[in-house]
Protein backbone atom coordinates (compact mmCIF):
# COMPACT_ATOMS: atom_id res chain seq x y z
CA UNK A 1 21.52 -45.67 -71.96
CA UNK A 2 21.08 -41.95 -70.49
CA UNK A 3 17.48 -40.80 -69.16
CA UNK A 4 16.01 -37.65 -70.08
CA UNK A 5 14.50 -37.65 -66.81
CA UNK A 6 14.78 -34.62 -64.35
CA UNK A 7 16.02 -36.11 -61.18
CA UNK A 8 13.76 -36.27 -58.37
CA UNK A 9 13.37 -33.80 -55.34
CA UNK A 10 12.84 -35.03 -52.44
CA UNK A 11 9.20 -34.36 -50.60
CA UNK A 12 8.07 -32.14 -48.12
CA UNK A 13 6.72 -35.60 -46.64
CA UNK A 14 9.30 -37.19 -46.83
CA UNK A 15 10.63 -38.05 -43.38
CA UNK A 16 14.07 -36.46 -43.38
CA UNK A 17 12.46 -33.32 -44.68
CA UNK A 18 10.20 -33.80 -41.53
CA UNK A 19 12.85 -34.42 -39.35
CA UNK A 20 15.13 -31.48 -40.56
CA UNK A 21 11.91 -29.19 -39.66
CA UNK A 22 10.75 -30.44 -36.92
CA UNK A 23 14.38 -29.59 -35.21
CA UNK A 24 14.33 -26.56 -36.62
CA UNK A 25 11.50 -25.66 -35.23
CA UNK A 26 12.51 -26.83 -31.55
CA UNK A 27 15.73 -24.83 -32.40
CA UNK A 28 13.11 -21.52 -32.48
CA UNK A 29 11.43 -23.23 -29.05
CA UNK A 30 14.28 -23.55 -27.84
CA UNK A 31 15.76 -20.14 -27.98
CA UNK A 32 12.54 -18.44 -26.87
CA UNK A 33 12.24 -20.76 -23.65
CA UNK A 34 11.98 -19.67 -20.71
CA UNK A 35 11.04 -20.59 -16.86
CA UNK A 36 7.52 -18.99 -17.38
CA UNK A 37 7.35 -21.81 -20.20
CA UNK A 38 8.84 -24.13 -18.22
CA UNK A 39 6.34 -23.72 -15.38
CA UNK A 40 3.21 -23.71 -17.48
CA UNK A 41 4.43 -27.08 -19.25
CA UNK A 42 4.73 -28.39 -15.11
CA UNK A 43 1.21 -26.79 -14.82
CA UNK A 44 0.06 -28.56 -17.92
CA UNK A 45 1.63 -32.05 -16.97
CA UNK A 46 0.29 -31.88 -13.57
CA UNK A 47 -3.27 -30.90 -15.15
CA UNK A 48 -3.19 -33.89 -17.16
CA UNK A 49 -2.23 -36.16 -14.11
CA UNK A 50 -4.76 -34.83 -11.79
CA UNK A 51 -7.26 -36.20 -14.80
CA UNK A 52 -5.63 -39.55 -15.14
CA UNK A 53 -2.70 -38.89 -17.26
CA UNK A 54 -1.39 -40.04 -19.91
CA UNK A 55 0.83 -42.86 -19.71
CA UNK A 56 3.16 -42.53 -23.06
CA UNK A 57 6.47 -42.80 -23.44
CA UNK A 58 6.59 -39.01 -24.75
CA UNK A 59 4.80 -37.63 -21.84
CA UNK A 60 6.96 -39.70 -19.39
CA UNK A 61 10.03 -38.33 -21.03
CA UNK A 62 8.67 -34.94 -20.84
CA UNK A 63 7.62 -35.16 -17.25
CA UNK A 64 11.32 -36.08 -16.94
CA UNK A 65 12.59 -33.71 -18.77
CA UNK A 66 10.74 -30.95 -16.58
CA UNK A 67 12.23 -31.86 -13.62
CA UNK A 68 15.46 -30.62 -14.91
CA UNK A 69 17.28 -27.17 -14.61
CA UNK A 70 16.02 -24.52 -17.63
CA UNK A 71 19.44 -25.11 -19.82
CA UNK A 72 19.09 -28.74 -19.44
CA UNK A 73 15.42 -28.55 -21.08
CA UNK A 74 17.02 -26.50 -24.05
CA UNK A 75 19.64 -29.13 -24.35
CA UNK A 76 17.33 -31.73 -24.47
CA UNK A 77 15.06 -30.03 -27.23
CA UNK A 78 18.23 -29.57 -29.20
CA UNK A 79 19.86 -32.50 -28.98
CA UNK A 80 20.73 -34.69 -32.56
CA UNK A 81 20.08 -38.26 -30.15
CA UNK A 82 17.28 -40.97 -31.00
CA UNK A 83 15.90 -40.11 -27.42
CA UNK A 84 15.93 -35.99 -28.59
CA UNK A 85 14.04 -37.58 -31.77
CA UNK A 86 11.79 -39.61 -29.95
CA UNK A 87 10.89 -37.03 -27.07
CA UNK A 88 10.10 -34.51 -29.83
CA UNK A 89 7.80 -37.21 -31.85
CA UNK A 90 10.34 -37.02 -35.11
CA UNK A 91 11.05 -40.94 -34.74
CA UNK A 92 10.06 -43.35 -36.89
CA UNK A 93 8.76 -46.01 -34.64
């Protein structure tokens, strides 16, 4: 029995569409970084500490992140792991 059916695209929603973007997009970030980024990110975290903080797993991986050397931050943004998807907020969790 055939089906006369167009087959289905997949969604802009759906979440390895998402996914594919969203590193994509840190791809662009991360070519335009630089230490004047870096340092208003520190700026920011600190800022956000001084007021309490927040206490999430993505802004404790960032605050770790930031500690590291400038091509070590690109790395991080660019890198294919579950902890690059989950620092960037592209996990499903």
């Amino acid at each position: 029995m055939s089906s006369d059916a167009a087959p289905t695209e997949p969604s802009l929603n759906d979440h390895g569409t998402v996914e594919r973007r969203g590193l994509a997009y840190h791809e662009v970030i991360a070519g335009r970084l630089d230490g004047g980024v870096v340092a208003r990110a520190r700026e920011t975290l600190a800022r956000w500490d001084a007021r309490g903080g927040s206490e999430s797993a993505i802004t404790q991986r960032w605050r770790e992140l930031l500690r590291l050397p400038l091509d070590e931050v690109r790395m991080a943004l660019l890198a294919d792991t579950e902890a690059g998807r989950e620092t960037l907020g592209l996990h499903e969790g």
